[in-house]
N, C-alpha and C. Protein backbone atom coordinates (compact mmCIF):
# COMPACT_ATOMS: atom_id res chain seq x y z
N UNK A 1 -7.16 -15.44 0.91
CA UNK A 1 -6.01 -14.56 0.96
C UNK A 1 -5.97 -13.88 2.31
N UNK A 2 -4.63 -13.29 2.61
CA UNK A 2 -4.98 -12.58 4.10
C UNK A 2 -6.02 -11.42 4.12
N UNK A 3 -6.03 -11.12 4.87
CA UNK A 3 -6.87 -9.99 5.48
C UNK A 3 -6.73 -8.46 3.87
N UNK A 4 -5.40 -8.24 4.15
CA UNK A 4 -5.34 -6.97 3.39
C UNK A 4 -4.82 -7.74 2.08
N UNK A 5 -6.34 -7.02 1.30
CA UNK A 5 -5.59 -7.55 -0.27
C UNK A 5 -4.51 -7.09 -1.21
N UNK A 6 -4.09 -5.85 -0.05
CA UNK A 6 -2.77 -5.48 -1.39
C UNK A 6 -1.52 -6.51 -0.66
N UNK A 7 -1.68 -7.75 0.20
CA UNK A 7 -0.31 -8.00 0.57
C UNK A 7 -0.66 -9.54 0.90
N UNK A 8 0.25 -10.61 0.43
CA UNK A 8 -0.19 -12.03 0.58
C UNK A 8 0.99 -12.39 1.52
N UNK A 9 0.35 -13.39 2.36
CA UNK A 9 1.52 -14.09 2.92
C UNK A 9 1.77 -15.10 2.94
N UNK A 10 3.23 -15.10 2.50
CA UNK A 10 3.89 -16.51 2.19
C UNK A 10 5.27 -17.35 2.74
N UNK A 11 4.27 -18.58 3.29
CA UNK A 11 5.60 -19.05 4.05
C UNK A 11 6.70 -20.09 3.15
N UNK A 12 8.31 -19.96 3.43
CA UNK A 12 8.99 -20.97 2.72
C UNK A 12 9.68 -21.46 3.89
N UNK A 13 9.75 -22.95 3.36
CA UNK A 13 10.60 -23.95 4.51
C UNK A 13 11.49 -23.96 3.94
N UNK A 14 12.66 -23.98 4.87
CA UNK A 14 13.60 -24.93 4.08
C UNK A 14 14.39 -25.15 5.82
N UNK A 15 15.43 -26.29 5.87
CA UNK A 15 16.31 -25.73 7.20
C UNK A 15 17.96 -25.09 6.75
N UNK A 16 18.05 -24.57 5.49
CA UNK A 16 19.00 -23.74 4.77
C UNK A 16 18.57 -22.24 4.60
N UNK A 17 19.26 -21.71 5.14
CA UNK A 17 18.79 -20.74 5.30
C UNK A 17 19.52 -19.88 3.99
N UNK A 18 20.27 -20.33 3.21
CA UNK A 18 20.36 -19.79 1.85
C UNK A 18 19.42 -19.97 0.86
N UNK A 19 18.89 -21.50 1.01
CA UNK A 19 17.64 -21.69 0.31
C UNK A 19 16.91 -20.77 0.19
N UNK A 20 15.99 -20.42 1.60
CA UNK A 20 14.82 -19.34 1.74
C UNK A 20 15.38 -18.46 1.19
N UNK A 21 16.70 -17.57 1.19
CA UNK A 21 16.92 -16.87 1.04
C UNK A 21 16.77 -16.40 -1.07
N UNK A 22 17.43 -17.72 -1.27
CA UNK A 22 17.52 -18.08 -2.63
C UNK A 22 15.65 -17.79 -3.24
N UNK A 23 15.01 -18.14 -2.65
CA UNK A 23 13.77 -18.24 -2.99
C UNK A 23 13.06 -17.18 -2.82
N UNK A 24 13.27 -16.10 -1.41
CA UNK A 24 12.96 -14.56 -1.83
C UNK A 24 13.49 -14.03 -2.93
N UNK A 25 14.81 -14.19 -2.93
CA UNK A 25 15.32 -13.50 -4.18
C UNK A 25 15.12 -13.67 -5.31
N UNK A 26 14.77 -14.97 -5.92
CA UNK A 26 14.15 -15.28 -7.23
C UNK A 26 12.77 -14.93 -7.48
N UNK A 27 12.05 -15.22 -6.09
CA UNK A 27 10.73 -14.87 -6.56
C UNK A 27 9.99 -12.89 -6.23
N UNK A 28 11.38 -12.47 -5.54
CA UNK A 28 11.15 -10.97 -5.11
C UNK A 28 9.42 -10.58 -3.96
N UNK A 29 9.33 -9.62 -4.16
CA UNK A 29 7.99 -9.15 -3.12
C UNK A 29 7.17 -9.03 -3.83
N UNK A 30 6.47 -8.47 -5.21
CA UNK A 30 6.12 -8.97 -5.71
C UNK A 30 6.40 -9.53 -7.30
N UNK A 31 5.61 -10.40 -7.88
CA UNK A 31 6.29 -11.57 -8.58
C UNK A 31 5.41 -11.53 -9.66
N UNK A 32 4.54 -10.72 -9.72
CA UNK A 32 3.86 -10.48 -11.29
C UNK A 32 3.17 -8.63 -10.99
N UNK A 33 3.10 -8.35 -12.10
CA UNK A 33 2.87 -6.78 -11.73
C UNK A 33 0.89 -6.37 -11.29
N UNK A 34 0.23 -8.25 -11.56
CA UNK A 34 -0.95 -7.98 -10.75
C UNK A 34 -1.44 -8.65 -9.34
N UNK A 35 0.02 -9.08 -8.71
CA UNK A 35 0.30 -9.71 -7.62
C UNK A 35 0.28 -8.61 -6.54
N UNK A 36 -0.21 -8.92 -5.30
CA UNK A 36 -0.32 -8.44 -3.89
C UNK A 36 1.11 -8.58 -3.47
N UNK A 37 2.05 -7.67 -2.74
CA UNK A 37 3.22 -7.97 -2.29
C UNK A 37 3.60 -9.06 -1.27
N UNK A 38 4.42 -9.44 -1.54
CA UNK A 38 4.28 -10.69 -0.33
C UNK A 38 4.94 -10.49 0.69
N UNK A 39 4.39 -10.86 2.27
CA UNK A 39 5.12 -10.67 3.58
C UNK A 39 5.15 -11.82 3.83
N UNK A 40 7.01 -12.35 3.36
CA UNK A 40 7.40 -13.66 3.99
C UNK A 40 7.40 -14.31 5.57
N UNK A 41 7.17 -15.67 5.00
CA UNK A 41 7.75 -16.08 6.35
C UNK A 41 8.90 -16.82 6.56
N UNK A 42 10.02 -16.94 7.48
CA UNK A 42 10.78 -18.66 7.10
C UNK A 42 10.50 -19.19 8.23
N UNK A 43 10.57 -20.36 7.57
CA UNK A 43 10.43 -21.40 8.96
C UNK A 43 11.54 -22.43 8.41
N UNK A 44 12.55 -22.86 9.57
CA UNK A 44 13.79 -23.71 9.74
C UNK A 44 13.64 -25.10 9.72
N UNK A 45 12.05 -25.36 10.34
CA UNK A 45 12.03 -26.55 10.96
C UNK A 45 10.35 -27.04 10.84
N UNK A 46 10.33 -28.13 10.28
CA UNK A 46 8.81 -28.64 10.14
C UNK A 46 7.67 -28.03 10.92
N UNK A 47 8.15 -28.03 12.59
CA UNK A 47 7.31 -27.85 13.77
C UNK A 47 6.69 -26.40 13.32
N UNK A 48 7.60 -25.36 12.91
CA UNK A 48 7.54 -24.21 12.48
C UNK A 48 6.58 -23.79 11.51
N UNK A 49 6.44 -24.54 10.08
CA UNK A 49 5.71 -25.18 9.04
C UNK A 49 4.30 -24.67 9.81
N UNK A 50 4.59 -26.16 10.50
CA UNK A 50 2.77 -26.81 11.24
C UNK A 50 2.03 -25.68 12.39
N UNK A 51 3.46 -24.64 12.65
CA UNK A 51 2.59 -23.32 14.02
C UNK A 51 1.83 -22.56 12.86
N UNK A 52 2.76 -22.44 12.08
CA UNK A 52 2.11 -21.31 10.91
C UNK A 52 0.91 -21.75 10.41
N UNK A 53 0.79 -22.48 9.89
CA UNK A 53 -0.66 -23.25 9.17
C UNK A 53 -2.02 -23.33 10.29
N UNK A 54 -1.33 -23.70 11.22
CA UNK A 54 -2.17 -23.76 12.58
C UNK A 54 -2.67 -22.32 12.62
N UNK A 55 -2.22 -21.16 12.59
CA UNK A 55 -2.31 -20.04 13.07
C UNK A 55 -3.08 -19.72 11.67
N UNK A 56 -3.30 -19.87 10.56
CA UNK A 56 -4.01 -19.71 9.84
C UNK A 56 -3.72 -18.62 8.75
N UNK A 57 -4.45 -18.19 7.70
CA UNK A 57 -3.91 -17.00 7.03
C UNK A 57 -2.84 -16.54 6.14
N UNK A 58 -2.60 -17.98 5.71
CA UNK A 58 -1.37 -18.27 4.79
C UNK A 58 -1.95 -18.10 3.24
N UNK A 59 -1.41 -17.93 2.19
CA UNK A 59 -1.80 -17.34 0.98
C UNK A 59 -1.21 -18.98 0.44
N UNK A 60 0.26 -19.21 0.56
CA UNK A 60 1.30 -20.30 -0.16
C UNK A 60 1.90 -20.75 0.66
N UNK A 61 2.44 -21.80 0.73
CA UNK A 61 3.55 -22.42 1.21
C UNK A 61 4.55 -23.11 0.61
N UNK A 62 5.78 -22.46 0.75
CA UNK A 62 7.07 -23.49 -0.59
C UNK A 62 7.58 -24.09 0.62
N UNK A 63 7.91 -25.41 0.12
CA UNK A 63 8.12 -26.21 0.34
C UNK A 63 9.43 -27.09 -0.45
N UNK A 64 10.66 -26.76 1.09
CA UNK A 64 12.01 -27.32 0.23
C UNK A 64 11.58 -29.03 0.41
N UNK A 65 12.02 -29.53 -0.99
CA UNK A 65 11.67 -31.04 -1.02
C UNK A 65 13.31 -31.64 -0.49
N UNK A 66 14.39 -30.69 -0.11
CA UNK A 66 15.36 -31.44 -0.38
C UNK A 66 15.49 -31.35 1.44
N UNK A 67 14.78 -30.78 2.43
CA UNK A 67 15.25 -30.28 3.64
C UNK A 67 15.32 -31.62 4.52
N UNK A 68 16.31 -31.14 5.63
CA UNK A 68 16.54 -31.98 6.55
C UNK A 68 15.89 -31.45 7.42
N UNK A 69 15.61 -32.65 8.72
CA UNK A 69 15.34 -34.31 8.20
C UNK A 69 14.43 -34.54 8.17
N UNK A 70 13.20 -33.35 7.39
CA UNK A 70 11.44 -33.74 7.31
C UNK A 70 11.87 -33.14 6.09
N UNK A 71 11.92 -33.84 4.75
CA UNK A 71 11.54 -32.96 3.49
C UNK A 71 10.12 -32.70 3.21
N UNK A 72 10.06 -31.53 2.35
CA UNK A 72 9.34 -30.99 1.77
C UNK A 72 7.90 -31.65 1.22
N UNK A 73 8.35 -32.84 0.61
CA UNK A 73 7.25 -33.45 -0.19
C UNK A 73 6.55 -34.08 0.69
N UNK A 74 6.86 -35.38 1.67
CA UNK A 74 6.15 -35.77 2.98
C UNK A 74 5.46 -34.88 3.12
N UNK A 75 6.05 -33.36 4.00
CA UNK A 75 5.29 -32.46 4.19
C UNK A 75 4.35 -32.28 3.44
N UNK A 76 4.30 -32.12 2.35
CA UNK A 76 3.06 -31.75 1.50
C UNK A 76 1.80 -32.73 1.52
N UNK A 77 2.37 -33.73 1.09
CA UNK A 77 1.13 -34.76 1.00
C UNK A 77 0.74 -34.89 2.14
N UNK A 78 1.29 -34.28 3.70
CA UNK A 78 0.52 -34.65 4.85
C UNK A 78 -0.15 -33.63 4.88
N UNK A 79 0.07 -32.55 4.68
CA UNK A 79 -0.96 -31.21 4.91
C UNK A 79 -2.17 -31.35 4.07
N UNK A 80 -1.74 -31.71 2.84
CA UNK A 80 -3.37 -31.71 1.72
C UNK A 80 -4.06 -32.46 2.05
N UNK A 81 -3.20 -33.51 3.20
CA UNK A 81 -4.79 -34.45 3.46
C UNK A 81 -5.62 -34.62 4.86
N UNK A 82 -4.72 -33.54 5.66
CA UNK A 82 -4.77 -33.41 6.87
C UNK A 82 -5.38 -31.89 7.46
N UNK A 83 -5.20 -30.52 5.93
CA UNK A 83 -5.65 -29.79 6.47
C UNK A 83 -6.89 -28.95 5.71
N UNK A 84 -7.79 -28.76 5.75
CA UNK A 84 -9.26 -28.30 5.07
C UNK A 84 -8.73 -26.96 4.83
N UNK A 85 -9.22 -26.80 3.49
CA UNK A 85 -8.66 -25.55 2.53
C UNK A 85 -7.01 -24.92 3.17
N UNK A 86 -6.15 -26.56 2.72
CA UNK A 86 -5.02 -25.91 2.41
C UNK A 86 -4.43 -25.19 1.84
N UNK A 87 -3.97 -24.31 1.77
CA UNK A 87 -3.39 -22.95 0.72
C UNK A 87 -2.56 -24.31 0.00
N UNK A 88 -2.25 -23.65 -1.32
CA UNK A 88 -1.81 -23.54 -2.40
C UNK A 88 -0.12 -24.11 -2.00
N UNK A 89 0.83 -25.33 -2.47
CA UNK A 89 1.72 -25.92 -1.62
C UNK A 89 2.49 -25.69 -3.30
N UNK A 90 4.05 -25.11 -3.00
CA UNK A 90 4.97 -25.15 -4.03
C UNK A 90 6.15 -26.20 -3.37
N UNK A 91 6.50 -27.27 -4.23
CA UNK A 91 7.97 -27.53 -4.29
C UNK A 91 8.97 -27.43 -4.78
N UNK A 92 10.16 -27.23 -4.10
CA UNK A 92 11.06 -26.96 -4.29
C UNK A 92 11.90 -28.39 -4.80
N UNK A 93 12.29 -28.71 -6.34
CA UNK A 93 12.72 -30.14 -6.03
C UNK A 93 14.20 -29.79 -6.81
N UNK A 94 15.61 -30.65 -6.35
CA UNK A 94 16.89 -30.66 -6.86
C UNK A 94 16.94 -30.70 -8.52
N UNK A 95 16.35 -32.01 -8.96
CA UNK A 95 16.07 -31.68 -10.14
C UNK A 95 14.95 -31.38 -10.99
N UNK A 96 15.18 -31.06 -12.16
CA UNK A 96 13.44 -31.15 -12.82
C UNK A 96 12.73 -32.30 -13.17
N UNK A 97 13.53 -33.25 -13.16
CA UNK A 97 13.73 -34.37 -13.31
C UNK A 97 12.68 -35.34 -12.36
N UNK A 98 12.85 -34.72 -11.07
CA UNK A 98 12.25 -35.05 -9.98
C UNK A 98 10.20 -34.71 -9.83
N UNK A 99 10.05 -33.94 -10.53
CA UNK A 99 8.63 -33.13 -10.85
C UNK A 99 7.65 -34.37 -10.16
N UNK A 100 8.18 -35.40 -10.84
CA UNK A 100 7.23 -37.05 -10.40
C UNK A 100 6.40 -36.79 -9.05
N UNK A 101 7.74 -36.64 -8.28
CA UNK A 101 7.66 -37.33 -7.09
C UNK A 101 6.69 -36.28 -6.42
N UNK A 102 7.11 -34.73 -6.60
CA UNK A 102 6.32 -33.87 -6.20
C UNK A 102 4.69 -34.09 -6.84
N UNK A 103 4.23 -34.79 -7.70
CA UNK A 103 3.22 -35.06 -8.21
C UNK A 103 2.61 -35.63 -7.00
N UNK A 104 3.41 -36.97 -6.88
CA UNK A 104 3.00 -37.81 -5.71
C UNK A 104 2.45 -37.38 -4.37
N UNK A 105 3.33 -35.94 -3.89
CA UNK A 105 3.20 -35.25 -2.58
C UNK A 105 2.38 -34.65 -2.93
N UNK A 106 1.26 -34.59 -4.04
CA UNK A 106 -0.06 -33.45 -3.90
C UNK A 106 0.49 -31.97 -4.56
N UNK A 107 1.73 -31.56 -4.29
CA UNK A 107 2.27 -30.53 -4.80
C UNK A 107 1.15 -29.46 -5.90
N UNK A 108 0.79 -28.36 -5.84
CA UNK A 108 0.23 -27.73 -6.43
C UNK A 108 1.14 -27.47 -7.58
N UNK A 109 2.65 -26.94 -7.87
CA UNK A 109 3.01 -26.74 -8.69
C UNK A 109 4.40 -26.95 -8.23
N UNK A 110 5.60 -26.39 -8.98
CA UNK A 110 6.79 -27.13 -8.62
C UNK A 110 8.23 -26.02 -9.17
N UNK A 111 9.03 -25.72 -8.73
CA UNK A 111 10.07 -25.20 -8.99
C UNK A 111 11.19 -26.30 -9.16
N UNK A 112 12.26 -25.61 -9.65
CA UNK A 112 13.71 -26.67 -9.62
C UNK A 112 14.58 -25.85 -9.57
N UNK A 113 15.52 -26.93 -9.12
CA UNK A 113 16.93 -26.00 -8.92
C UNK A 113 17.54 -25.67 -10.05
N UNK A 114 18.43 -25.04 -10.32
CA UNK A 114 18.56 -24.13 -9.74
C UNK A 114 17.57 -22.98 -10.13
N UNK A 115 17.33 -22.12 -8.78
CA UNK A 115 16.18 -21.17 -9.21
C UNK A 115 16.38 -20.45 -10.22
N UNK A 116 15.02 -20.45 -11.49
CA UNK A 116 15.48 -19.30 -12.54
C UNK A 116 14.31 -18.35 -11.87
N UNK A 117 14.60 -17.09 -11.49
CA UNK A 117 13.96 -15.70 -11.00
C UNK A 117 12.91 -16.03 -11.89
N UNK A 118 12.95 -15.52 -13.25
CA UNK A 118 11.51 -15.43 -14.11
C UNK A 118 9.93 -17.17 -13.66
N UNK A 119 10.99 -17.98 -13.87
CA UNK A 119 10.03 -19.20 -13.71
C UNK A 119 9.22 -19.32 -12.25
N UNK A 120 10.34 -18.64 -11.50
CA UNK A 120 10.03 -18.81 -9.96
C UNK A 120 8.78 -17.78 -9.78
N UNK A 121 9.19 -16.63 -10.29
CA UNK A 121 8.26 -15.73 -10.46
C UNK A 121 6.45 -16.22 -10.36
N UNK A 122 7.13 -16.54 -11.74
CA UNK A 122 5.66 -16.91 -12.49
C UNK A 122 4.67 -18.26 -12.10
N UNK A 123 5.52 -19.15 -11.46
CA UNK A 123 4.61 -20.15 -10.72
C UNK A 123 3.91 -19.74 -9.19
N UNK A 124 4.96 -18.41 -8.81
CA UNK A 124 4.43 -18.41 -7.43
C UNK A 124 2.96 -17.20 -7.84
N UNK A 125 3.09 -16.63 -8.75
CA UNK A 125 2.07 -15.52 -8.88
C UNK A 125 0.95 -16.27 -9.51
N UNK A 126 1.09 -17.60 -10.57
CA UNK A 126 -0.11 -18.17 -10.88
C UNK A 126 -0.43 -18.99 -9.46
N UNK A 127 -0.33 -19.64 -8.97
CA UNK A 127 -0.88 -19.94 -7.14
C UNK A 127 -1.14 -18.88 -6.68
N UNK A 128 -0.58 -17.86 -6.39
CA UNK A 128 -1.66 -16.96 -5.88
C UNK A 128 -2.82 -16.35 -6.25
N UNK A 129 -2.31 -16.64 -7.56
CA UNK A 129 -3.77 -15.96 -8.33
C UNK A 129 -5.22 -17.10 -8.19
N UNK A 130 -4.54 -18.13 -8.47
CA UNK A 130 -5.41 -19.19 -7.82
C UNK A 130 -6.15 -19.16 -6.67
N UNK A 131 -5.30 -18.83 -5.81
CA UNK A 131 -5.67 -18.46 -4.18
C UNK A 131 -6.84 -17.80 -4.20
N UNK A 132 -6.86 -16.69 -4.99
CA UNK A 132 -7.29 -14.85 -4.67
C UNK A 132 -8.62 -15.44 -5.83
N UNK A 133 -8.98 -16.23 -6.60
CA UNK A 133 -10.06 -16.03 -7.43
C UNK A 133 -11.19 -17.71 -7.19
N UNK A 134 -10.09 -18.32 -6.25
CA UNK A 134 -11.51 -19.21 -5.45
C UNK A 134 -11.18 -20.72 -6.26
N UNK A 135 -10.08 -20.66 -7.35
CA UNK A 135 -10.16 -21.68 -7.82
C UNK A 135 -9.74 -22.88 -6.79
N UNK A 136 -9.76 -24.43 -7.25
CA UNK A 136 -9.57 -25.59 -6.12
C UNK A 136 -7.63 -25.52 -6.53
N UNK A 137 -7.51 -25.92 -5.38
CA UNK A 137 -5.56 -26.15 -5.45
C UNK A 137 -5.62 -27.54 -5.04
């Protein structure tokens, strides 16, 4: 987890910037009432993704599966196998329908569109909790 444990940080991709937006708002600052508040990040663009991770100190990373023109899931399955104690990777997939594929990308856990606040909630606060108590992601 970062440095200060009352506050996690979490980055979301998307290159929609309603998306991210969509995805603070469902999942709020914090997202269960024994959750650390979260200090977002967005990133527009893959390259963005890969500074952040590089720079270290990431709690989560959501991950839009639908983004142009590097989606989400690629992304994922390249980081889990490319980066040693990757944080905890959420996707974002169009349908629920789709869950598969995010299986495929390594995906730790998985949202769908359209965001429901409570579900969003609750997957991003069980990954962090994950994060914060040492379990494997």
């Amino acid at each position: 987890m970062s440095e200060r444990s009352d506050e996690v940080t979490v980055v979301v991709y998307s290159n929609s910037a309603d998306v991210r937006a969509q995805v603070r708002t469902a999942v709020g600052r914090r997202p269960a009432p024994d959750s650390a508040r979260i200090d977002w990040v967005e990133c527009a663009t893959n390259a963005e993704v890969l500074a952040q991770l590089d720079e270290g100190g990431l709690d989560l990373v959501i991950l839009d599966g639908e983004a142009q023109p590097t989606g989400g899931m690629g992304l994922a399955r390249q980081f889990k196998y490319e980066i040693d104690d990757c944080p905890p990777i959420v996707v974002l997939v169009a349908r629920k329908q789709d869950g598969w594929l995010a299986s495929w990308s390594l995906a730790d856990a998985v949202i769908g569109h359209p965001l429901d606040p409570v579900d969003s909630a609750a997957v991003v606060a069980e990954q962090l909790r994950r994060r914060s108590t040492g379990l494997p992601v």
